[in-house]
Protein backbone atom coordinates (compact mmCIF):
# COMPACT_ATOMS: atom_id res chain seq x y z
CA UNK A 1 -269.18 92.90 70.12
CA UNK A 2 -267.71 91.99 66.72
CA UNK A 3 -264.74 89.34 66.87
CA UNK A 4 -262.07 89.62 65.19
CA UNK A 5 -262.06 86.15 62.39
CA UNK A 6 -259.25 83.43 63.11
CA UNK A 7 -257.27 82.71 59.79
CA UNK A 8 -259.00 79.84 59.37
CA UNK A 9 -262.38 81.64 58.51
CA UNK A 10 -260.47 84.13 55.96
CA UNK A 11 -260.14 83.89 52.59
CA UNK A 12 -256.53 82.22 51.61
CA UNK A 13 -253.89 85.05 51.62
CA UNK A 14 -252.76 86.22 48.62
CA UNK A 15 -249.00 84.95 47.72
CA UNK A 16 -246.55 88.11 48.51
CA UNK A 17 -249.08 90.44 49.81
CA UNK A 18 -251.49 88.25 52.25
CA UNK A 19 -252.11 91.60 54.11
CA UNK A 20 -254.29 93.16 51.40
CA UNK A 21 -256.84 90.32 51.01
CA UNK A 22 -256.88 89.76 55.35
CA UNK A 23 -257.80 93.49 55.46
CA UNK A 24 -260.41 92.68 52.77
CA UNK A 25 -261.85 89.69 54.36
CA UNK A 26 -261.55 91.72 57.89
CA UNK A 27 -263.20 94.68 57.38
CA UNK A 28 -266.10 93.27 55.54
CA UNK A 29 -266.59 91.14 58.69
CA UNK A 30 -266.62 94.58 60.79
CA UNK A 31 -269.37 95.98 58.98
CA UNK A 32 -272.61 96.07 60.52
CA UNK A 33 -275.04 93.17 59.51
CA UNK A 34 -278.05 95.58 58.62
CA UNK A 35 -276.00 98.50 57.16
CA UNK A 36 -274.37 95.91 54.51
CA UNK A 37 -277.61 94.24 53.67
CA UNK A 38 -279.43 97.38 52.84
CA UNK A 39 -276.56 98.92 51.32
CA UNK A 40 -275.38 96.30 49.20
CA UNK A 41 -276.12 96.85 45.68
CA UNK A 42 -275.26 96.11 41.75
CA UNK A 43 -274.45 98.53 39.52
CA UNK A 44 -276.83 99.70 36.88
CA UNK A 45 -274.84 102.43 35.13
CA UNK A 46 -270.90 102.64 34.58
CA UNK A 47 -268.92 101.43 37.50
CA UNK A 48 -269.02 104.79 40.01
CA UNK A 49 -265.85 105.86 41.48
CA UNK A 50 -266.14 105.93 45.98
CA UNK A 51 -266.89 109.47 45.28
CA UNK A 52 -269.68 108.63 43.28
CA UNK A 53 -268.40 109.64 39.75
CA UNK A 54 -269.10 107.62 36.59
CA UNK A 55 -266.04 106.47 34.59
CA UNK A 56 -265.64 104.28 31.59
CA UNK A 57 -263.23 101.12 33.25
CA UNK A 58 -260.44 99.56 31.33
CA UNK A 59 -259.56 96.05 32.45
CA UNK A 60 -256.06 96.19 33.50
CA UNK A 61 -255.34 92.44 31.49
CA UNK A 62 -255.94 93.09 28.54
CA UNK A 63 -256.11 97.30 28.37
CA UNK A 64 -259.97 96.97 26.49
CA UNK A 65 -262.07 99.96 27.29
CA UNK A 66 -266.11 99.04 28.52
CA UNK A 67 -269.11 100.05 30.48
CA UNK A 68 -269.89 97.57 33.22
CA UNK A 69 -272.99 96.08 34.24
CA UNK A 70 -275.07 94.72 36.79
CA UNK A 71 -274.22 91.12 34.40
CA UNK A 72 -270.22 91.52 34.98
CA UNK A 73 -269.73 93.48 38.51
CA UNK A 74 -270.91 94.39 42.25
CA UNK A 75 -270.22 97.71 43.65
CA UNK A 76 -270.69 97.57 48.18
CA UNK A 77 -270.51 100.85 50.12
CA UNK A 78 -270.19 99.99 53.60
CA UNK A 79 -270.28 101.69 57.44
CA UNK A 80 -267.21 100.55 59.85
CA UNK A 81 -268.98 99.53 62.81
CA UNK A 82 -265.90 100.77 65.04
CA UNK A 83 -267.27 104.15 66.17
CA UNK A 84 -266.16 107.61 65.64
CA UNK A 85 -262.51 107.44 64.59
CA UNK A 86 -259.85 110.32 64.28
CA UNK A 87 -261.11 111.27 60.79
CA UNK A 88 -264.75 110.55 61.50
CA UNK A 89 -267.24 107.95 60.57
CA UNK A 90 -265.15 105.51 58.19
CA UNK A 91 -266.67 103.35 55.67
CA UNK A 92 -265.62 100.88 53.07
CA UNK A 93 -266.00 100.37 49.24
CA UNK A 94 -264.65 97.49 47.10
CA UNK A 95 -265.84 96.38 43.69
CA UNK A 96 -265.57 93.19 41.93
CA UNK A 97 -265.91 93.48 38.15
CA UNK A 98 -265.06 90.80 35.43
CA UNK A 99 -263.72 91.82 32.06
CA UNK A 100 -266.47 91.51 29.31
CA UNK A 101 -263.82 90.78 26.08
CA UNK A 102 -264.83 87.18 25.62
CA UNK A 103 -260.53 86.58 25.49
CA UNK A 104 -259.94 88.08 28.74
CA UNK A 105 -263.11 87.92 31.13
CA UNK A 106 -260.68 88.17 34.19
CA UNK A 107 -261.75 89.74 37.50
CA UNK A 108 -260.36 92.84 39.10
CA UNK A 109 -260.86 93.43 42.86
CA UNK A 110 -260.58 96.89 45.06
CA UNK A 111 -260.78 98.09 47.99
CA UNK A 112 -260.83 101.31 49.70
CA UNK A 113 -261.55 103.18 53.15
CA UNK A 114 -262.71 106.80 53.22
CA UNK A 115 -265.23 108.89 55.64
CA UNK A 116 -269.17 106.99 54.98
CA UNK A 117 -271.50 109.01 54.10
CA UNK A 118 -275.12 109.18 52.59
CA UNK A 119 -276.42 110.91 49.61
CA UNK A 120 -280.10 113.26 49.29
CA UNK A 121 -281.17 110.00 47.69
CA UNK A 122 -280.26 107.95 50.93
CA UNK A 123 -277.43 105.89 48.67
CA UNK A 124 -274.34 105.42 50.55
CA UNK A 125 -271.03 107.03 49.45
CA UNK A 126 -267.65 107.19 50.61
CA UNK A 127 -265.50 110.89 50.70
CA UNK A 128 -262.52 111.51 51.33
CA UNK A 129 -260.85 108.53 50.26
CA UNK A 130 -257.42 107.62 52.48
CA UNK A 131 -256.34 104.50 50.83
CA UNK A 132 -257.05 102.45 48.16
CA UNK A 133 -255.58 98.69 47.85
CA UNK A 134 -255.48 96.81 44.28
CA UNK A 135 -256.27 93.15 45.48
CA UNK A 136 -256.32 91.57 42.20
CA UNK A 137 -254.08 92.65 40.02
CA UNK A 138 -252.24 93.40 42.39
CA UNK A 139 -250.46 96.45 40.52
CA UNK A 140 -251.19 98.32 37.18
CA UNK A 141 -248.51 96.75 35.02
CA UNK A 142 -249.94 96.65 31.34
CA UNK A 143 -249.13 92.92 29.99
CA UNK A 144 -245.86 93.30 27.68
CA UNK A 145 -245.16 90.73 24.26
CA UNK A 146 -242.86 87.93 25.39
CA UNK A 147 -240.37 89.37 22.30
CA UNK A 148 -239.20 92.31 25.01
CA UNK A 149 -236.10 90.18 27.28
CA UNK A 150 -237.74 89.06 30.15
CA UNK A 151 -235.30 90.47 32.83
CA UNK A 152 -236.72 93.97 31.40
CA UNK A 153 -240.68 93.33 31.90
CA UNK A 154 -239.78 91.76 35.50
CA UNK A 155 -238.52 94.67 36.77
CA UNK A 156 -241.14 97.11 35.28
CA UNK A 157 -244.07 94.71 36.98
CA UNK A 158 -242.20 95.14 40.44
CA UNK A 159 -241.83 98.76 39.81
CA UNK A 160 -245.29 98.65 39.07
CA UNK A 161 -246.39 96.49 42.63
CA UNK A 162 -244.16 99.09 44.21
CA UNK A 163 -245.36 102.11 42.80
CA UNK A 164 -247.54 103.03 45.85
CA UNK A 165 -245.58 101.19 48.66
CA UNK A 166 -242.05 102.85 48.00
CA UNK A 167 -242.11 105.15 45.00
CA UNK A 168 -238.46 105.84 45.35
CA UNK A 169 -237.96 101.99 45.12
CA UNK A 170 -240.07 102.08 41.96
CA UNK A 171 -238.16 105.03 40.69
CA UNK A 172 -234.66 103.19 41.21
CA UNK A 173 -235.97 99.93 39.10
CA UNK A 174 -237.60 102.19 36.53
CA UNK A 175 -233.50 102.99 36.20
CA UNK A 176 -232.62 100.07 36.41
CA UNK A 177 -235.26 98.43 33.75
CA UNK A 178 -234.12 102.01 31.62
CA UNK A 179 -230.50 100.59 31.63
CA UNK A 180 -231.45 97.15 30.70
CA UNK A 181 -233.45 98.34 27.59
CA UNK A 182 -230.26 100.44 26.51
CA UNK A 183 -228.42 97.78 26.40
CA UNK A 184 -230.92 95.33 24.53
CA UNK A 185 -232.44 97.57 22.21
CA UNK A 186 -229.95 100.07 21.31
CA UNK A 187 -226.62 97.73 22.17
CA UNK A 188 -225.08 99.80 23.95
CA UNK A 189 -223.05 97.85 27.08
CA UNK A 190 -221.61 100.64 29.57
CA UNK A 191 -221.61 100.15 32.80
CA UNK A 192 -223.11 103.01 34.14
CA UNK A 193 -226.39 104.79 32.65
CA UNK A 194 -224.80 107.81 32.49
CA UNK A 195 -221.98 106.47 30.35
CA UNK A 196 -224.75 104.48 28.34
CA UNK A 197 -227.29 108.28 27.72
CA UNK A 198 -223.92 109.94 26.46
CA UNK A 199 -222.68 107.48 24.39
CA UNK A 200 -226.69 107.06 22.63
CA UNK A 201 -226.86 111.11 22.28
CA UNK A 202 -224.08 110.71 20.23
CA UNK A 203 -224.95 108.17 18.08
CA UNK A 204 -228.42 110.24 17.65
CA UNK A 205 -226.19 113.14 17.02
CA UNK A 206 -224.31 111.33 14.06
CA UNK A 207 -227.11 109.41 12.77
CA UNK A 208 -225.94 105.55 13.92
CA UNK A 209 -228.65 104.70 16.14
CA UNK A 210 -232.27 103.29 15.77
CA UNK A 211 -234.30 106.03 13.84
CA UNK A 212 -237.38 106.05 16.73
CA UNK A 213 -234.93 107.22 18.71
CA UNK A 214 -235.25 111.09 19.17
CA UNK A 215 -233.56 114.23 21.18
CA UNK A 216 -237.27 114.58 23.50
CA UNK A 217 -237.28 111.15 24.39
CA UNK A 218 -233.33 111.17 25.37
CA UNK A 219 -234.13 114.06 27.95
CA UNK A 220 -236.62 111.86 29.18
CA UNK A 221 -234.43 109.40 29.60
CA UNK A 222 -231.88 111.37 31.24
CA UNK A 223 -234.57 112.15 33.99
CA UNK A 224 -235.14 109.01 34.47
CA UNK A 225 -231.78 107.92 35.14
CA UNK A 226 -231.70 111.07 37.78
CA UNK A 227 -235.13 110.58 39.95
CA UNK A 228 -233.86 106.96 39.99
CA UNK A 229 -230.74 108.39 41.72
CA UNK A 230 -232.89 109.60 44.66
CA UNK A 231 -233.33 105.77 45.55
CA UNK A 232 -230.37 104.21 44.27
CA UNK A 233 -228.15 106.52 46.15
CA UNK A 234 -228.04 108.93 49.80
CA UNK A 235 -227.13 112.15 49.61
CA UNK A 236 -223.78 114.00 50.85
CA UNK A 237 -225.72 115.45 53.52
CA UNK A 238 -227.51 112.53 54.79
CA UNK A 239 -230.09 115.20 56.83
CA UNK A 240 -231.55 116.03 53.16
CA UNK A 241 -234.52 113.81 52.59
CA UNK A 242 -235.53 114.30 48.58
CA UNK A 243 -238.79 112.17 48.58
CA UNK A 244 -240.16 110.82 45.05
CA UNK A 245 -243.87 110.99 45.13
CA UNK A 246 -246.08 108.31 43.74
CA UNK A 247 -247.60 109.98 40.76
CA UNK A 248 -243.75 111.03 40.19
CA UNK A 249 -242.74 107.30 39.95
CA UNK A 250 -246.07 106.27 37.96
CA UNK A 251 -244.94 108.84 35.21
CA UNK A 252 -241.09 106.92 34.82
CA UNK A 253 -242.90 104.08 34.47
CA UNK A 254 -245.43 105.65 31.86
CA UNK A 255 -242.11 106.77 30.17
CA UNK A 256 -240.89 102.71 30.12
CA UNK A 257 -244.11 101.83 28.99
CA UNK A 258 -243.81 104.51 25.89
CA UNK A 259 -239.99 103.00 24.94
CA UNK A 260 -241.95 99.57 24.95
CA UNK A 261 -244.43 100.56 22.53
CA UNK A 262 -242.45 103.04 20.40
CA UNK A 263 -239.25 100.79 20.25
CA UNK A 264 -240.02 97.26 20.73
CA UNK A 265 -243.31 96.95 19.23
CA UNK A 266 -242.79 98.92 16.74
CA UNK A 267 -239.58 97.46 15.97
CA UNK A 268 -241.63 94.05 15.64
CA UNK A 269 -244.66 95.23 13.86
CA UNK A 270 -242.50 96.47 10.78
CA UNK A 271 -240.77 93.40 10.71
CA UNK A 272 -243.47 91.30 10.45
CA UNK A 273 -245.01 93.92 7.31
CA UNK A 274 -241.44 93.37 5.83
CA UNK A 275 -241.92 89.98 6.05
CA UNK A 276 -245.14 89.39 4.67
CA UNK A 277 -243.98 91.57 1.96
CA UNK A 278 -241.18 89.68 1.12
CA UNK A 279 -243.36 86.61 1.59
CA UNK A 280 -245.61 87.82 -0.93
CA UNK A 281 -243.11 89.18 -3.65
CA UNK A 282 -241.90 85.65 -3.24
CA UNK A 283 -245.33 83.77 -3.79
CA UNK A 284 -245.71 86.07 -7.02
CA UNK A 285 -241.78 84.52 -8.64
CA UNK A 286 -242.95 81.76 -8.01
CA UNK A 287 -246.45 82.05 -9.70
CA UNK A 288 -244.41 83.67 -12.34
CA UNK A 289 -242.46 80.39 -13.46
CA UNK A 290 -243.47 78.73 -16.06
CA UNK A 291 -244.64 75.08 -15.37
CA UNK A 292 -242.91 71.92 -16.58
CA UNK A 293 -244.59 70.65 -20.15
CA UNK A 294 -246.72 67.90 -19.38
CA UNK A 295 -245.53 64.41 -20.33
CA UNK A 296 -245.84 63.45 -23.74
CA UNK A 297 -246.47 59.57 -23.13
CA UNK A 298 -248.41 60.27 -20.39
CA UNK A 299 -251.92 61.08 -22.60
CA UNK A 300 -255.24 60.11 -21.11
CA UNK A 301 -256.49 56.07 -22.55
């Protein structure tokens, strides 16, 4: 009989989500001793999906695209020792991988359940995949310049932790963290978002606001501020439930991640060419000047 481990013989839980790592550190302990030693194996070839697909893997730190190795990660495809569930014969796959850009070289860990299976080459797989938990990172919140206002990157990172757990949650901050970069970037203080998305389609419409600014990414906006509605408030007939899917809420946040890029860094990357130009125009003047005559007294004895 397998025993349950005390708290004492798990790993230390992980600040704000100590669930995740415990079911980690649990189920590993559940598998059976024999199945995990001979199925316990490194990776020769890209890093292979629980379905057994190979995929190129982009580190979620620093966003650099790679092939991993058996040098930088460990790929385990386990049986549950718990007997025939609901849904079958369960199994378990997690995968530690560490980054191979010499800047980053952080580690990721997964985990996932799904039904265990075993291929015509007698190499374990997992099918059917029912949940999948990001250990470490925790969420898949690209890392934003500290030039964006703080407030705004906080929110999109909880959106991000969220994204899974409670999309419509994730939806309402993506609103929220849309408002906040309104008011930053473009300067415009209303107090609803509503107010704010009118007030910037008419300063598109008359040619006042920021030029990367454009009618498409407005509407996109504007849907934004909506789907974050769902969450932020109930509906006149409370017996309507209008759920926001996960893959809904990842793409508002794909949408916050493309106003980063296209107006903040942008923004920043052509003032630092306008100041190196101006830098350089002024390094030329002052090449140009001519240099004081040399003093007259002053000849060599």
């Amino acid at each position: 009989m397998h025993r349950l481990p005390k708290h004492s013989e798990a790993a230390p839980p992980h600040r704000g989500k100590p669930s995740a790592v415990t079911i980690l550190m649990s189920i590993t302990n559940f598998l059976d001793k024999k199945t995990r030693v001979q199925t316990r194996y490194p990776l020769t070839e890209p890093i292979l999906t629980p379905g057994g697909k190979q995929v190129h893997w982009t580190c979620p730190f620093c966003q650099t695209t790679q092939l991993t190795s058996t040098e930088n990660s460990y790929n385990t495809i386990g049986r549950l020792s718990v007997g025939v569930t609901k849904r079958g014969i369960l199994g378990i796959h997690y995968s530690a991988i560490r980054c191979l850009n010499g800047n980053c070289k952080e580690l990721t860990l997964t985990v996932a359940v799904g039904n265990y299976g075993v291929t015509d080459a007698g190499r374990p797989t997992l099918k059917n995949v029912y949940n999948e938990w990001k250990l470490y990172p925790s969420s898949n919140a690209k890392p934003q310049p500290d030039y964006i206002p703080a407030a705004i990157v906080s929110d999109y990172r909880e959106a991000s932790l969220i994204v899974d757990l409670s999309p419509k949650a994730s939806a309402t901050l993506a609103r929220r963290c849309l408002q906040g970069i309104i008011r930053d970037f473009c300067g415009i203080q209303k107090d609803k978002l509503h107010d704010a998305i009118q007030q910037l389609k008419k300063d598109v419409e008359e040619g006042t606001a920021n030029r990367s600014i454009d009618p498409a990414t407005l509407n996109a906006i504007d849907a934004v501020r909506k789907v974050g509605n769902i969450g932020a408030h109930m509906e006149k007939d409370i017996n309507l439930i209008v759920d926001v899917e996960p893959s809904e809420a990842m793409l508002l946040l794909n949408l916050i991640e493309s106003l980063f890029e296209e107006w903040y860094v942008a923004r920043h990357n052509r003032d630092q060419r306008l100041q190196e130009v101006v830098k350089m125009a002024e390094g030329k003047e002052t090449q140009r000047r001519p240099k004081a005559p040399a003093d007259a007294t002053g000849a060599d004895t």
